[in-house]
PDB file of N, CA and C in Angstrom:
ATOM      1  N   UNK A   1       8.954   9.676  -4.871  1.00  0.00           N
ATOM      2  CA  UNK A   1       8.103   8.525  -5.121  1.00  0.00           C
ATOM      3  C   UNK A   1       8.238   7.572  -3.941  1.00  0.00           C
ATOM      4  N   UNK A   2       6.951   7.463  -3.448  1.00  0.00           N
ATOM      5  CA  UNK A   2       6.985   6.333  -2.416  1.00  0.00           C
ATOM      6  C   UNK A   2       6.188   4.998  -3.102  1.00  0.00           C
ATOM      7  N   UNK A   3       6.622   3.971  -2.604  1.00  0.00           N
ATOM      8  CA  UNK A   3       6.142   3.022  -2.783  1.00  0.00           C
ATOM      9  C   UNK A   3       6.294   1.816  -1.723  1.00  0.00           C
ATOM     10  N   UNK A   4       4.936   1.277  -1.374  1.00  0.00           N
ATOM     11  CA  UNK A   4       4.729   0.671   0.039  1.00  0.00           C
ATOM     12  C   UNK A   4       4.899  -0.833  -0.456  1.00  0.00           C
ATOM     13  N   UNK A   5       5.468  -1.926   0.260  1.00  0.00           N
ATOM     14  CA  UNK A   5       5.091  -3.226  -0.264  1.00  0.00           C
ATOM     15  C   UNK A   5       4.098  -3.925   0.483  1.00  0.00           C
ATOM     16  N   UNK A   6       2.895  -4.787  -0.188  1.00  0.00           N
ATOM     17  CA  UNK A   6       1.760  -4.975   0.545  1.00  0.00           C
ATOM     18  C   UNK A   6       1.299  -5.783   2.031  1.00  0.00           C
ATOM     19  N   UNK A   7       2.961  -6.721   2.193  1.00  0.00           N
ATOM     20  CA  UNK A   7       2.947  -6.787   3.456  1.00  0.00           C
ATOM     21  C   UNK A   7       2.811  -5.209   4.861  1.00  0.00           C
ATOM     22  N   UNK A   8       3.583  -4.462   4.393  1.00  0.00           N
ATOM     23  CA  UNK A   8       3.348  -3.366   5.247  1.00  0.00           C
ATOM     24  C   UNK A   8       2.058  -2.527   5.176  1.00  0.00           C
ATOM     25  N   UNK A   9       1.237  -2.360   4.366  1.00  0.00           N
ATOM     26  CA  UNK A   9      -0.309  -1.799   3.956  1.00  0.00           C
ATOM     27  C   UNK A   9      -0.685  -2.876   4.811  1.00  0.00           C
ATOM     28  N   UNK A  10      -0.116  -4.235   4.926  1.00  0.00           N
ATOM     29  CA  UNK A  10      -1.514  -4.936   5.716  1.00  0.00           C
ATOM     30  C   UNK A  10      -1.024  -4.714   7.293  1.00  0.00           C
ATOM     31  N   UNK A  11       0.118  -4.841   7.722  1.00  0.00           N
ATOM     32  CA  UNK A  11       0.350  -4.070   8.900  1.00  0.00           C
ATOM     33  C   UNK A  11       0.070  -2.826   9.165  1.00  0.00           C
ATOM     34  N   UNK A  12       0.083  -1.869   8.325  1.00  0.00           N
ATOM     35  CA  UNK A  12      -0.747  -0.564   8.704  1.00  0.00           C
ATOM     36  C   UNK A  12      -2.040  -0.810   9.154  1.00  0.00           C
ATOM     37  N   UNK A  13      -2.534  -1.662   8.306  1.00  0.00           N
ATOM     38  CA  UNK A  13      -4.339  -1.176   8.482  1.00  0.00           C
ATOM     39  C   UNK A  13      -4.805  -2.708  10.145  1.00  0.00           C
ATOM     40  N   UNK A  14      -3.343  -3.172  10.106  1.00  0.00           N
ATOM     41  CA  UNK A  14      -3.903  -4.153  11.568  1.00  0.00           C
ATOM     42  C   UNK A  14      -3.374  -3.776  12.739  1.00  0.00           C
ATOM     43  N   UNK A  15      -2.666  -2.020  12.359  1.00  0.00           N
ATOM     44  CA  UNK A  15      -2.385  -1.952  13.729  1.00  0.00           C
ATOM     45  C   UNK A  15      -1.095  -1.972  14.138  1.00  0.00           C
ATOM     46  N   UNK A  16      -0.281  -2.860  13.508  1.00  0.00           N
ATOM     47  CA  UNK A  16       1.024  -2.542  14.205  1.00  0.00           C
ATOM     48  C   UNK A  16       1.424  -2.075  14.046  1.00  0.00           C
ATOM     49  N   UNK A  17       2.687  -1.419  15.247  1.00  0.00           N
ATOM     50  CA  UNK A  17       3.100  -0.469  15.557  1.00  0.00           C
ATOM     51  C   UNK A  17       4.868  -0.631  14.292  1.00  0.00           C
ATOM     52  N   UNK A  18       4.204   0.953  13.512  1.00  0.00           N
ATOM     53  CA  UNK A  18       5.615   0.384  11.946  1.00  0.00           C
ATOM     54  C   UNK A  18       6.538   1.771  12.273  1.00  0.00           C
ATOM     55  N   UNK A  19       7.364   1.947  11.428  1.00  0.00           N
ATOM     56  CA  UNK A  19       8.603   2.918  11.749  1.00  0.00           C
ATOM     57  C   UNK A  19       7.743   4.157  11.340  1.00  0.00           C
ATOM     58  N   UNK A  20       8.123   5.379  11.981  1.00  0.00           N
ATOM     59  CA  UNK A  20       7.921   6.785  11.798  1.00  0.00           C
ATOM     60  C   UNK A  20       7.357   7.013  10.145  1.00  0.00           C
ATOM     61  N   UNK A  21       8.608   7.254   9.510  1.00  0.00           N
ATOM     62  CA  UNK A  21       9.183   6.815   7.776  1.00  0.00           C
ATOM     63  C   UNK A  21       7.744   6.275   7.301  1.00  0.00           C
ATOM     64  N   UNK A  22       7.846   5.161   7.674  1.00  0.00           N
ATOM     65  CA  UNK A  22       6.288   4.470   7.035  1.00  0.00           C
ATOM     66  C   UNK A  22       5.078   5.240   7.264  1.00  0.00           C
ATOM     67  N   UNK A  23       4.438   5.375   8.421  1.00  0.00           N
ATOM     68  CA  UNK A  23       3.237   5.918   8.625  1.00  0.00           C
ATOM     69  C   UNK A  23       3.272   7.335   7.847  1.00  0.00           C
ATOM     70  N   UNK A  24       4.591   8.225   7.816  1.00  0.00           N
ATOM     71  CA  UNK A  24       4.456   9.406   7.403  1.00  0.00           C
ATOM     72  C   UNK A  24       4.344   9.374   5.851  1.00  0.00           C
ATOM     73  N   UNK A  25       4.625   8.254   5.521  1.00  0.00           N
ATOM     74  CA  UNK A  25       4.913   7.679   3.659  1.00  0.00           C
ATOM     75  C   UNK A  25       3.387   7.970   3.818  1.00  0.00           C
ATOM     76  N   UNK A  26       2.667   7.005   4.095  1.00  0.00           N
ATOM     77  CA  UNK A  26       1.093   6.316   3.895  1.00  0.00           C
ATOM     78  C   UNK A  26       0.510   7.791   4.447  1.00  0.00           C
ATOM     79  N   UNK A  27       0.621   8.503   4.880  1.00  0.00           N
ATOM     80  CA  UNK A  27      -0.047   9.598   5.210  1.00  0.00           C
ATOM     81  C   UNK A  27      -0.091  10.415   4.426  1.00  0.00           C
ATOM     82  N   UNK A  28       1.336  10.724   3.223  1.00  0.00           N
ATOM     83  CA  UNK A  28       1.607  11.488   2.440  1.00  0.00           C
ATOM     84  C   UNK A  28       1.034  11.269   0.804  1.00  0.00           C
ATOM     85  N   UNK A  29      -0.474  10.947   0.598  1.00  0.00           N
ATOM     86  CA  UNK A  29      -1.641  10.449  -0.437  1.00  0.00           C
ATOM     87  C   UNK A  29      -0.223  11.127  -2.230  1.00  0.00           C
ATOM     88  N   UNK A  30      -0.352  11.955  -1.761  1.00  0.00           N
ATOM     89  CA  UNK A  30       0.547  13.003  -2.894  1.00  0.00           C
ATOM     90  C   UNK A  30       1.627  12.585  -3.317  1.00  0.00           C
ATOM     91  N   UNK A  31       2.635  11.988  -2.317  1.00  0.00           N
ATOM     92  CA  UNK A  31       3.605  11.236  -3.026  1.00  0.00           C
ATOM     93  C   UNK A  31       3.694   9.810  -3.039  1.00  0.00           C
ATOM     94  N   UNK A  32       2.533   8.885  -2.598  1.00  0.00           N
ATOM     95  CA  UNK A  32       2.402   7.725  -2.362  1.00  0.00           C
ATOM     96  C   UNK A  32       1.990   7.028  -4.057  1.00  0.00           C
ATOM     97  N   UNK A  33       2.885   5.682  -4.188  1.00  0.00           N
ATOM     98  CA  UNK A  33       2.005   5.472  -5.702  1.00  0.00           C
ATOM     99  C   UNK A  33       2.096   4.108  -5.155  1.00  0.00           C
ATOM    100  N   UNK A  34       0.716   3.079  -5.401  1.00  0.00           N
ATOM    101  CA  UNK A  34       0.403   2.465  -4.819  1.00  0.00           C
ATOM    102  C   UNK A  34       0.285   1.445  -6.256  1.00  0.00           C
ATOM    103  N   UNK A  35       0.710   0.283  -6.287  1.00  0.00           N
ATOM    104  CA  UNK A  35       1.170  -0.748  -7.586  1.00  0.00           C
ATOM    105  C   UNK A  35      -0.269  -1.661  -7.445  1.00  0.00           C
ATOM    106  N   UNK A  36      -1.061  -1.326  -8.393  1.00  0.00           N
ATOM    107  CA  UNK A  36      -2.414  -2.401  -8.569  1.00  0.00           C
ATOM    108  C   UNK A  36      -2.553  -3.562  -8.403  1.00  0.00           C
ATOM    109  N   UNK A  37      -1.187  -4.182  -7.971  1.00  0.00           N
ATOM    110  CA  UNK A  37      -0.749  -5.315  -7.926  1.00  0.00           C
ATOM    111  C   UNK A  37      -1.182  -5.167  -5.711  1.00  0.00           C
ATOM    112  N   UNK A  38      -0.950  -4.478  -5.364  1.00  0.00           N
ATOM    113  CA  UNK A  38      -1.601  -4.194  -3.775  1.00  0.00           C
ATOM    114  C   UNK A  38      -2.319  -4.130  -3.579  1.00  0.00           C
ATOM    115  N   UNK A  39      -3.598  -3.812  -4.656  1.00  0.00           N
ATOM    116  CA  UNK A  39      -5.032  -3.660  -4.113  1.00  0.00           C
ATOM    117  C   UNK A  39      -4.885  -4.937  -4.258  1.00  0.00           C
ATOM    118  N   UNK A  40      -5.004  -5.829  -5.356  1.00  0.00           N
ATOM    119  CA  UNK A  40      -5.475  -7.182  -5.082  1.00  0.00           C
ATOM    120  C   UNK A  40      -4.963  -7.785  -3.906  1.00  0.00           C
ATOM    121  N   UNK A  41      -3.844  -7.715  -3.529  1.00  0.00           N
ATOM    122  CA  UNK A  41      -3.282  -8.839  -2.189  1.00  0.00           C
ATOM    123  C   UNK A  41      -3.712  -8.142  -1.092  1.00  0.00           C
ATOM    124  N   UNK A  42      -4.098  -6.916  -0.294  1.00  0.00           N
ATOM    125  CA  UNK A  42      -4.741  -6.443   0.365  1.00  0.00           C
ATOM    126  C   UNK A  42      -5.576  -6.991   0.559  1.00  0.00           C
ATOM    127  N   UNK A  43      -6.698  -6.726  -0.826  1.00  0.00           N
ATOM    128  CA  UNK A  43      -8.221  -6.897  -0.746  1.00  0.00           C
ATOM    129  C   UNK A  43      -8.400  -8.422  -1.017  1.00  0.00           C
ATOM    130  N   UNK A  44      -7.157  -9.079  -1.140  1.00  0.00           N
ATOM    131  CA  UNK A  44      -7.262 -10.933  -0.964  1.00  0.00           C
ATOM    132  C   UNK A  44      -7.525 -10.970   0.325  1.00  0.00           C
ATOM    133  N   UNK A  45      -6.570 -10.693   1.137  1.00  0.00           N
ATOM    134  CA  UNK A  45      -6.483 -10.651   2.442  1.00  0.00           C
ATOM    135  C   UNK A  45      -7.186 -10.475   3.222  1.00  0.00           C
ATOM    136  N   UNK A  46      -7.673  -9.425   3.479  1.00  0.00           N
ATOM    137  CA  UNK A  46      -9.074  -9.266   4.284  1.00  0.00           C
ATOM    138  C   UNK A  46     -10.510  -9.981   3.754  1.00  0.00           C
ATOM    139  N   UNK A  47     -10.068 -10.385   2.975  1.00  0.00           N
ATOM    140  CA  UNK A  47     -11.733 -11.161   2.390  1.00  0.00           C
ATOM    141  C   UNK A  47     -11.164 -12.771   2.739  1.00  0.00           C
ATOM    142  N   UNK A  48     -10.272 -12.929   2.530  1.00  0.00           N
ATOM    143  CA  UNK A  48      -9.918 -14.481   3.302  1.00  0.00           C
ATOM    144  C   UNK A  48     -10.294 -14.511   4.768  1.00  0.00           C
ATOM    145  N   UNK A  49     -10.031 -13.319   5.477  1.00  0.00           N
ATOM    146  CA  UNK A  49     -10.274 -12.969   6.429  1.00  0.00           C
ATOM    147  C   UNK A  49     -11.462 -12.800   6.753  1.00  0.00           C
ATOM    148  N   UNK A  50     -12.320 -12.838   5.889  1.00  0.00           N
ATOM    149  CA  UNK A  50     -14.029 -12.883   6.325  1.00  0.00           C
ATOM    150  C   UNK A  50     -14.314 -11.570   6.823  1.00  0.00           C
ATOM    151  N   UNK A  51     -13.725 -10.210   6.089  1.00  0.00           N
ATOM    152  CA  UNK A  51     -13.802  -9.345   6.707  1.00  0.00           C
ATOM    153  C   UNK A  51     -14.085  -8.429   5.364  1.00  0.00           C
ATOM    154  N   UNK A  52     -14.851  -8.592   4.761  1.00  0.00           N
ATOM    155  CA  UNK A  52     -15.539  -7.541   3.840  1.00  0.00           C
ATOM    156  C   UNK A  52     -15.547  -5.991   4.018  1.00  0.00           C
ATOM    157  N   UNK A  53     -16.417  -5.875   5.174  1.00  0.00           N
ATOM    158  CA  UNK A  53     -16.398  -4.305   4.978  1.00  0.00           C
ATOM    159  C   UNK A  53     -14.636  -3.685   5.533  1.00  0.00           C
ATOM    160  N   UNK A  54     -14.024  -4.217   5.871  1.00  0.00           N
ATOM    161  CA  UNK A  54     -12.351  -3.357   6.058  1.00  0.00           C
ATOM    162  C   UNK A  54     -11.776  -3.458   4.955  1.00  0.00           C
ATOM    163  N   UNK A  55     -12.291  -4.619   4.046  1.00  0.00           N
ATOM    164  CA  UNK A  55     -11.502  -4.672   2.668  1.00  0.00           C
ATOM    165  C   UNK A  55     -12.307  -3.271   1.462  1.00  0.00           C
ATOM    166  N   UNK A  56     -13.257  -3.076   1.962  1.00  0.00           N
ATOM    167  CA  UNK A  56     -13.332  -2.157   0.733  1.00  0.00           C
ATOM    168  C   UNK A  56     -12.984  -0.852   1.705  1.00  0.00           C
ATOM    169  N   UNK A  57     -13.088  -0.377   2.938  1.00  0.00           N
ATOM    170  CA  UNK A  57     -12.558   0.507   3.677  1.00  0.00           C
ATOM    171  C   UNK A  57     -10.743   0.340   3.474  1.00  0.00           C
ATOM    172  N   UNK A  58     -10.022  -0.414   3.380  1.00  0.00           N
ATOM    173  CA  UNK A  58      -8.920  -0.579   2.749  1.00  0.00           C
ATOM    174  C   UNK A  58      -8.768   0.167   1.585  1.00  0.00           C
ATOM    175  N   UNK A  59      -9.162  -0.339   0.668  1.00  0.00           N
ATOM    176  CA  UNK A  59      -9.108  -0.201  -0.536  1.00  0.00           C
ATOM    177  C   UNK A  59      -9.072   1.194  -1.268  1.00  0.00           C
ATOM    178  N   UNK A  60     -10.374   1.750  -0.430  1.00  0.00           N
ATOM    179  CA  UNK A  60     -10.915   3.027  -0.276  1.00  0.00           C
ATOM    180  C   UNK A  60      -9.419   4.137   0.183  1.00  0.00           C
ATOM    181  N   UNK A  61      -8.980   3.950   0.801  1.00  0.00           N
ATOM    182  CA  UNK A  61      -8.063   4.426   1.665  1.00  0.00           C
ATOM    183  C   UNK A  61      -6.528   4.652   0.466  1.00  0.00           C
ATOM    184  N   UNK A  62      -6.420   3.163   0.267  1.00  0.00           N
ATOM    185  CA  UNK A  62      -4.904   2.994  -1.022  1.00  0.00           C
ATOM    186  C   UNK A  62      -5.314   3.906  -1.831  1.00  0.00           C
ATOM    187  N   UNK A  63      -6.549   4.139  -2.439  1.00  0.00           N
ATOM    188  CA  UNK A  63      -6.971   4.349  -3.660  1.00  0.00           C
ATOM    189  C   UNK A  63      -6.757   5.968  -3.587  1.00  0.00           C
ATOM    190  N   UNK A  64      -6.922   6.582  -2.238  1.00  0.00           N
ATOM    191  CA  UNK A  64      -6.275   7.845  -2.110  1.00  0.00           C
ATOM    192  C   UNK A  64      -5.343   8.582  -2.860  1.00  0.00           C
ATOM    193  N   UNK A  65      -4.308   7.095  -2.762  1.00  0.00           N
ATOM    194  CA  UNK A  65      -3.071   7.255  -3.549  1.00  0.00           C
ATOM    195  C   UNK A  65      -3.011   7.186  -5.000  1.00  0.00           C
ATOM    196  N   UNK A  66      -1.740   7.651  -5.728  1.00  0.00           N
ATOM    197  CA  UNK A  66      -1.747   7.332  -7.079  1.00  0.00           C
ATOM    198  C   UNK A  66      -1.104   5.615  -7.555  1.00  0.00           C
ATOM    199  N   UNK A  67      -2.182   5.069  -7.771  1.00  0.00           N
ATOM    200  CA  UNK A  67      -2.110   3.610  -8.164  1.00  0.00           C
ATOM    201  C   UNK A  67      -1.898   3.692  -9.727  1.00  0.00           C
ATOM    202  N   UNK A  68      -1.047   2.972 -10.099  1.00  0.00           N
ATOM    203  CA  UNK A  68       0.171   2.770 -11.181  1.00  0.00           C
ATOM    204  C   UNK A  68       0.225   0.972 -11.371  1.00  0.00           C
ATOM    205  N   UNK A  69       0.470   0.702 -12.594  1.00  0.00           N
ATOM    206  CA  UNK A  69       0.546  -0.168 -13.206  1.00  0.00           C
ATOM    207  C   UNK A  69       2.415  -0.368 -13.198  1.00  0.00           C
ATOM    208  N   UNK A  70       2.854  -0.879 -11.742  1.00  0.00           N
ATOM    209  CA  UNK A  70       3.914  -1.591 -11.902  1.00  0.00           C
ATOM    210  C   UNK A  70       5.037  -2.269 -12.873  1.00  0.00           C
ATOM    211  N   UNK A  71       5.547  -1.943 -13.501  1.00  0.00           N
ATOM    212  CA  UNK A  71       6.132  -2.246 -14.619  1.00  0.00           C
ATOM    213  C   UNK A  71       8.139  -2.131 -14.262  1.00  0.00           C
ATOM    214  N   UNK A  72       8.485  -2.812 -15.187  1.00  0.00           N
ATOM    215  CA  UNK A  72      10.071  -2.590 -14.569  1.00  0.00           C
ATOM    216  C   UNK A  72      10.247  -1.420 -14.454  1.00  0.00           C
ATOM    217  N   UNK A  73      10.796  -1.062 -15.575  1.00  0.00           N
ATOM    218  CA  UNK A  73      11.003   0.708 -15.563  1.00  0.00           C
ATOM    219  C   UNK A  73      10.871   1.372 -14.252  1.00  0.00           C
ATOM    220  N   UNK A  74       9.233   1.325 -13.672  1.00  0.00           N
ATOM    221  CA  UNK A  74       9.074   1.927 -13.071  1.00  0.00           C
ATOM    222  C   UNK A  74       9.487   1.374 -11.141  1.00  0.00           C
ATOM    223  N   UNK A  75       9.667  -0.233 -11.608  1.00  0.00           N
ATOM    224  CA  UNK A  75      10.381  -0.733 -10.266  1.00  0.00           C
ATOM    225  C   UNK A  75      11.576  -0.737 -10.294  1.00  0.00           C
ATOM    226  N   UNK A  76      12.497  -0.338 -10.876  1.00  0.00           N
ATOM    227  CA  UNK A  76      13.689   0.212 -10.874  1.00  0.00           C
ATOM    228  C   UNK A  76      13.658   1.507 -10.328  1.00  0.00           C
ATOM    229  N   UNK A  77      13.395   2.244 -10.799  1.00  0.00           N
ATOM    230  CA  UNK A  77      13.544   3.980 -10.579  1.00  0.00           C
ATOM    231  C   UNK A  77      12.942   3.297  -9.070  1.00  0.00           C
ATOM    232  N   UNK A  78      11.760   3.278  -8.397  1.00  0.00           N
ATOM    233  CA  UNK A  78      11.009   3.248  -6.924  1.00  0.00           C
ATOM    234  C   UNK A  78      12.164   2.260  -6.264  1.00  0.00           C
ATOM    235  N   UNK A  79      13.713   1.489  -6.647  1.00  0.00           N
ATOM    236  CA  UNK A  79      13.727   0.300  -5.907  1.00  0.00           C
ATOM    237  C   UNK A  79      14.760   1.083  -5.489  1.00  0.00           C
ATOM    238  N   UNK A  80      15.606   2.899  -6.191  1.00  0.00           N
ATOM    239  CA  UNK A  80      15.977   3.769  -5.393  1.00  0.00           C
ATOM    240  C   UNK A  80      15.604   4.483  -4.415  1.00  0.00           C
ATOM    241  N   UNK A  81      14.463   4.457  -4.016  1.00  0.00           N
ATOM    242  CA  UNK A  81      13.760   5.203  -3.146  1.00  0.00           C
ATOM    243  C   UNK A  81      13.021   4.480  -1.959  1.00  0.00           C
ATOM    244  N   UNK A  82      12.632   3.193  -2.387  1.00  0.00           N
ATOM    245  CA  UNK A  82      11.462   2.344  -1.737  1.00  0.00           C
ATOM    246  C   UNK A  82      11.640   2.491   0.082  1.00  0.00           C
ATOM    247  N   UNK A  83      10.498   2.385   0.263  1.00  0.00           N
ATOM    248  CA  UNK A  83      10.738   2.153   2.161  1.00  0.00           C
ATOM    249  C   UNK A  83      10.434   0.918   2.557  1.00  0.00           C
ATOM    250  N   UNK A  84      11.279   0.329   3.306  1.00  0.00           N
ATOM    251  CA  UNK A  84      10.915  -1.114   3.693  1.00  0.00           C
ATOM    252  C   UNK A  84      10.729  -0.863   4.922  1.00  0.00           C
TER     253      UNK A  84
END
């Protein structure tokens, strides 16, 4: 189980240059589970940003992944594994 925190999704998609680990996480759609709680601050983000079409090209992209309803339980078990 990977799980990304949404500061780093917004550094992915602007470009900077992130650790190996990460890009290969976000590449890996299959084991990526992406907390619904990221689409929104993502897709806050780029629309504050006046940037519409990257926010649903964003979005588009997370959604790859398996997006999950965040819950303790399940941020416990991911807070063994998580990549920062």
């Amino acid at each position: 189980m990977n799980i990304i925190d949404t500061s780093l999704w917004i550094e992915f998609f602007a470009g900077t240059p992130l650790d190996e680990s990460i890009v290969n996480a976000i590449g890996n759609s299959d084991e990526m589970y992406v907390p619904s709680i990221c689409l929104y601050e993502v897709r806050k983000k780029f629309l504050n940003d006046n940037d519409p079409d990257t926010a649903v090209a964003v979005i588009d992209i997370m959604k790859n992944s398996i997006v999950i309803n965040l819950d303790s339980e399940i941020a416990l078990l991911a807070s063994e594994k998580i990549i920062y």
